[in-house]
N, C-alpha and C. Protein backbone atom coordinates (compact mmCIF):
# COMPACT_ATOMS: atom_id res chain seq x y z
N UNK A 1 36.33 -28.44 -14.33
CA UNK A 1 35.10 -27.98 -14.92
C UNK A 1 33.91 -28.23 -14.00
N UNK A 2 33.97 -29.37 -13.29
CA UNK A 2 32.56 -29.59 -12.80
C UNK A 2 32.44 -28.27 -11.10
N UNK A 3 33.66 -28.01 -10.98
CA UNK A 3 33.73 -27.06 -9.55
C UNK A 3 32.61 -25.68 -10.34
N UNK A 4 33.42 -25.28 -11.66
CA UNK A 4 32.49 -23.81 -12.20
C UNK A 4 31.32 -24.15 -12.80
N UNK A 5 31.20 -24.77 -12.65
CA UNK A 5 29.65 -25.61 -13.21
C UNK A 5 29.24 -25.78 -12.43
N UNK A 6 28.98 -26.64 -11.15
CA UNK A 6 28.17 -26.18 -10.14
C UNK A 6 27.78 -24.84 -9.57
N UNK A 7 29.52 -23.90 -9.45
CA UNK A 7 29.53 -22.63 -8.84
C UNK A 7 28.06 -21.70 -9.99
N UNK A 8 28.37 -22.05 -11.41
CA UNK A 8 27.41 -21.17 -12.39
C UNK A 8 26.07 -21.46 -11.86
N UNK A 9 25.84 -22.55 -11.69
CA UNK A 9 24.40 -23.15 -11.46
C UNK A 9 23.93 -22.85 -10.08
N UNK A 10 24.86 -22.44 -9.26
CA UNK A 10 24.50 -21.89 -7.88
C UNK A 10 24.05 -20.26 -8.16
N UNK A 11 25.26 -19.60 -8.52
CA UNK A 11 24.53 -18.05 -8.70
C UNK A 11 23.81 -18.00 -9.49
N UNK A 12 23.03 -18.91 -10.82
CA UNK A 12 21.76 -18.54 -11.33
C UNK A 12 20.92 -19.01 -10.68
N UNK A 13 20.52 -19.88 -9.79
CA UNK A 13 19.98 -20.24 -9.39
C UNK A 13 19.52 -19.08 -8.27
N UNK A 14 20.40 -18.71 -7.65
CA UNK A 14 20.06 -17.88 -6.57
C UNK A 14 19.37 -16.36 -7.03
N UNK A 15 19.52 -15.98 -8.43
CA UNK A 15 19.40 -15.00 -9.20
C UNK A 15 18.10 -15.32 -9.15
N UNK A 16 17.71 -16.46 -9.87
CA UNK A 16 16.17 -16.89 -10.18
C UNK A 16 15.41 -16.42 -8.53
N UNK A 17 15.77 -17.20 -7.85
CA UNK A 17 15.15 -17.30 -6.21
C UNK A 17 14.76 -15.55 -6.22
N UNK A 18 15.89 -14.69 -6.19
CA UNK A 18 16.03 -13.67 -5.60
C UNK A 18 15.04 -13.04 -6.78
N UNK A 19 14.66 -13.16 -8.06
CA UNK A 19 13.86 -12.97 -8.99
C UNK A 19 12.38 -12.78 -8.63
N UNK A 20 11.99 -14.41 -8.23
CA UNK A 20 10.91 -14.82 -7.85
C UNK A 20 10.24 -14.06 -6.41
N UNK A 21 10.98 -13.69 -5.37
CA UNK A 21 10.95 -13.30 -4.48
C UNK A 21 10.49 -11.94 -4.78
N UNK A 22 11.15 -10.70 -5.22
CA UNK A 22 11.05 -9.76 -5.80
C UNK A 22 9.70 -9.62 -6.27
N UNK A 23 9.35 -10.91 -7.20
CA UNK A 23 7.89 -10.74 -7.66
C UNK A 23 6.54 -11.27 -7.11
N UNK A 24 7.21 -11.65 -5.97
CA UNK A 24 6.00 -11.95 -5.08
C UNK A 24 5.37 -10.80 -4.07
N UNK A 25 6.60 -10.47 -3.76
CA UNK A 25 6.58 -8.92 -2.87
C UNK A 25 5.66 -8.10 -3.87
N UNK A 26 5.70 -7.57 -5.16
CA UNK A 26 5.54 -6.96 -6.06
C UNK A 26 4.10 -7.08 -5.94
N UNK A 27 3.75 -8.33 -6.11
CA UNK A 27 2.14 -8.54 -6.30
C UNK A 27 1.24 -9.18 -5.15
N UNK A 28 1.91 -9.44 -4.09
CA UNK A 28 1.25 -9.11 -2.91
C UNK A 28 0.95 -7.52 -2.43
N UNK A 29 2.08 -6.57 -2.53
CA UNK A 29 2.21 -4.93 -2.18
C UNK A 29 0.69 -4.84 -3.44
N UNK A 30 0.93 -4.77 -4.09
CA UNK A 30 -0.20 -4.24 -5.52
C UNK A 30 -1.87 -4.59 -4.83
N UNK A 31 -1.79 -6.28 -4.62
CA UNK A 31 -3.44 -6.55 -4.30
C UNK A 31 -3.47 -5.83 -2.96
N UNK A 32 -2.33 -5.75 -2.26
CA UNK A 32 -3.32 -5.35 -1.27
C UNK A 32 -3.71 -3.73 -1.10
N UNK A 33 -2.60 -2.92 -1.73
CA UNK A 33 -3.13 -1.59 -2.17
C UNK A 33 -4.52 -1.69 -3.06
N UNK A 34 -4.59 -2.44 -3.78
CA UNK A 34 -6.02 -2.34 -4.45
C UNK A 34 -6.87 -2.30 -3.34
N UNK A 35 -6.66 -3.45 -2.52
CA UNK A 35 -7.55 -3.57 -1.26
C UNK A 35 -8.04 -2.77 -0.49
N UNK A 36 -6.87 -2.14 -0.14
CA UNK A 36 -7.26 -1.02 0.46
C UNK A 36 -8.10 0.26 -0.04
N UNK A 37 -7.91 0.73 -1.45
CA UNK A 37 -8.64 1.53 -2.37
C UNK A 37 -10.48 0.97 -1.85
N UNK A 38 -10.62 -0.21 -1.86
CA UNK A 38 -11.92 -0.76 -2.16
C UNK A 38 -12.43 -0.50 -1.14
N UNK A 39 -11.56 -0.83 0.01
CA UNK A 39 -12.33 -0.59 1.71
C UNK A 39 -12.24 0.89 1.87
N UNK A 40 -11.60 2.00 0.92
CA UNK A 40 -11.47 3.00 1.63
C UNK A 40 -13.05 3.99 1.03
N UNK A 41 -13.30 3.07 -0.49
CA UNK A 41 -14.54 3.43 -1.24
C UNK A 41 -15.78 3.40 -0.56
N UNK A 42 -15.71 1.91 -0.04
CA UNK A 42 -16.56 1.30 1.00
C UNK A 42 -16.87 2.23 1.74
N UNK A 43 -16.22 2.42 2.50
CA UNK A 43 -16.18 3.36 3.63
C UNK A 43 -16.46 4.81 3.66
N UNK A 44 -15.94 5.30 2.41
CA UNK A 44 -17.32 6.50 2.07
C UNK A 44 -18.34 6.14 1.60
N UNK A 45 -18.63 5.26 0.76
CA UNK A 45 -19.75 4.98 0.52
C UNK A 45 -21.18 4.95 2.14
N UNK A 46 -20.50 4.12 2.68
CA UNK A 46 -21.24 3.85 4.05
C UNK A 46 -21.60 5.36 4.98
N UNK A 47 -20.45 5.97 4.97
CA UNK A 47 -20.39 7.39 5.22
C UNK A 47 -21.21 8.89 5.02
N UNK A 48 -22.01 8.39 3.85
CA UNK A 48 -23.23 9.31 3.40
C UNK A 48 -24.42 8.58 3.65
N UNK A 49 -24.30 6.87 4.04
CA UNK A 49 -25.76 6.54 4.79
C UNK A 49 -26.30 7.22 5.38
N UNK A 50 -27.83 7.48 5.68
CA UNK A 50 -28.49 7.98 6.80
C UNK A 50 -29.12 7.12 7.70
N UNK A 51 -28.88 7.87 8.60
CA UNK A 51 -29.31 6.62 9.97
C UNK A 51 -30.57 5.58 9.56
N UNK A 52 -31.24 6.02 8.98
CA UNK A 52 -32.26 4.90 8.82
C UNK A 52 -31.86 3.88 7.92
N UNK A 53 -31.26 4.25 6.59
CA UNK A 53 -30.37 3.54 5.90
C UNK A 53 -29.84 2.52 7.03
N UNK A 54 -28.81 2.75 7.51
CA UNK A 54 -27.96 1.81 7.80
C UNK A 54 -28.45 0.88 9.47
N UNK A 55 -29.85 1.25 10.05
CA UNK A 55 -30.36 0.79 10.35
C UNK A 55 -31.38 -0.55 9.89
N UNK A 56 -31.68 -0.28 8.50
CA UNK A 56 -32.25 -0.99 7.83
C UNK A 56 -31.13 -2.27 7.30
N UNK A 57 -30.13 -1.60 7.05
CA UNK A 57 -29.01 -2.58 6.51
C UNK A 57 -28.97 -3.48 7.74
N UNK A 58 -28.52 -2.87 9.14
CA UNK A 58 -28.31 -3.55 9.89
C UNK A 58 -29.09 -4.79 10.29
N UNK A 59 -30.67 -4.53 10.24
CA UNK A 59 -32.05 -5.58 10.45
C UNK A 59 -31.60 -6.17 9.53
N UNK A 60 -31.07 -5.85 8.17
CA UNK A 60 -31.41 -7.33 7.16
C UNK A 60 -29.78 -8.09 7.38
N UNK A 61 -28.98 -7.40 7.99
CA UNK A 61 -28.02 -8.50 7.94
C UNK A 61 -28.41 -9.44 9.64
N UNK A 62 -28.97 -8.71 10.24
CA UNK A 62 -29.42 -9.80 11.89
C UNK A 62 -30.11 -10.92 11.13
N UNK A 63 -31.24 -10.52 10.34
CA UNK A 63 -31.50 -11.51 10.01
C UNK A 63 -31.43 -12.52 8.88
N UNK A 64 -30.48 -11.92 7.93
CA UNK A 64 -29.69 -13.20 7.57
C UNK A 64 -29.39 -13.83 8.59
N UNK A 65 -28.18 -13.09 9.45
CA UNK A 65 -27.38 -14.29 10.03
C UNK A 65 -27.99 -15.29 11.27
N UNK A 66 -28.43 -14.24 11.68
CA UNK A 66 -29.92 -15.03 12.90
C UNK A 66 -30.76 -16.05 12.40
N UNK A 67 -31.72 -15.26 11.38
CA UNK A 67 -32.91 -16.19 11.33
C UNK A 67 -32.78 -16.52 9.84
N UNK A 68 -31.52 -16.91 8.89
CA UNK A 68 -31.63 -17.20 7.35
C UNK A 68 -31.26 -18.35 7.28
N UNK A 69 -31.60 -18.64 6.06
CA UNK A 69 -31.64 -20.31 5.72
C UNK A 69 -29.45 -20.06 5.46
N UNK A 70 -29.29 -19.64 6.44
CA UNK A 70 -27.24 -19.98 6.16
C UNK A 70 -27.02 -19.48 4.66
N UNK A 71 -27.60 -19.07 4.13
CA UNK A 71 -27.21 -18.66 2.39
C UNK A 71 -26.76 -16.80 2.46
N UNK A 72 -25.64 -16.88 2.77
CA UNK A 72 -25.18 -15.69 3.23
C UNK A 72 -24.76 -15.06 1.95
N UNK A 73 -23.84 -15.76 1.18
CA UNK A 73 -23.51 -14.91 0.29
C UNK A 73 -24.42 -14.40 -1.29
N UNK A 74 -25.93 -15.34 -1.42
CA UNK A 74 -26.29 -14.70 -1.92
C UNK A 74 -27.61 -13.61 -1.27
N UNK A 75 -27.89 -13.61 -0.25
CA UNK A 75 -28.23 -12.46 0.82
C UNK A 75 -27.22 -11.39 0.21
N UNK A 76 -26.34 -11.52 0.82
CA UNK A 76 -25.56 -10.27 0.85
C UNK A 76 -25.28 -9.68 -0.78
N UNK A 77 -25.65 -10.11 -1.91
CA UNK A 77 -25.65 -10.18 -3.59
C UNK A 77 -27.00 -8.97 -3.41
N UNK A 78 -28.17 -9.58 -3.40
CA UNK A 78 -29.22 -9.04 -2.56
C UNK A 78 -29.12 -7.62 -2.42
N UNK A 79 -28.70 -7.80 -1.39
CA UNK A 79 -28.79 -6.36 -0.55
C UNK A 79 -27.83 -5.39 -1.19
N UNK A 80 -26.60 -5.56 -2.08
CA UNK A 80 -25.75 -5.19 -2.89
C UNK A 80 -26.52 -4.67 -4.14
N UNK A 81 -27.36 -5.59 -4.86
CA UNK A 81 -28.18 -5.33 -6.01
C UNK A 81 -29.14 -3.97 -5.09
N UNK A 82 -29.55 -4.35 -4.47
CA UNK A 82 -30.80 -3.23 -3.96
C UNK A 82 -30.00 -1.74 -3.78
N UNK A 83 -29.31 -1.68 -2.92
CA UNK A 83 -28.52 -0.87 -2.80
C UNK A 83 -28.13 0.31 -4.37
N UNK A 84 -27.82 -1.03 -4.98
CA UNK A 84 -27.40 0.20 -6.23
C UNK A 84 -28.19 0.58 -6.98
N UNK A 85 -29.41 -0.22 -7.01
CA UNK A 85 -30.86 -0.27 -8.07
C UNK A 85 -30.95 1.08 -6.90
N UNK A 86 -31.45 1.79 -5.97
CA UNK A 86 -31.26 2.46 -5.16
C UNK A 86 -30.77 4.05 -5.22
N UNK A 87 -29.18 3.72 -5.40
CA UNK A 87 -28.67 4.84 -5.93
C UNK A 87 -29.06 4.99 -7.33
N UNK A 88 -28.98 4.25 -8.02
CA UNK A 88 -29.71 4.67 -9.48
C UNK A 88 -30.92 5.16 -10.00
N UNK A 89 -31.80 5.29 -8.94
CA UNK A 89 -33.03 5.64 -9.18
C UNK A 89 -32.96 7.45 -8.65
């Protein structure tokens, strides 16, 4: 008994593994397709800028990163809020 009792506890075990595995693949493949959706939005979005637009973007991110008190990510909240207050008008 104890030989098929280990042997059982080996192929579920490996079942589980091969389970877990399966669902990691699963939901790594998923976020990063989302990911990609977001950068590809991005990227038209940026795409109908006009040069002065994205000239302007460009000055305010130099100077975040140049001359800002290091508070980058709510800078960049900022310029996100403006942006859409922006298109909404």
């Amino acid at each position: 008994m104890g030989l098929w009792f280990f042997l059982s506890v080996l192929v579920v075990s490996r079942m589980l593994l091969k389970a877990y595995q399966l669902r990691l693949l699963k939901t790594s493949h998923d976020d990063a397709s989302s990911r990609i959706r977001i950068l590809e939005n991005q990227l038209e979005a940026v795409k109908g800028l006009s040069k002065t637009d994205i000239e302007r973007r460009l000055s305010a991110l130099e100077d975040s990163v140049l001359f800002g008190d290091f508070d980058l990510k709510r800078q960049f909240k900022d310029l996100e809020h403006q942006e859409d207050a922006r298109r909404t008008v």
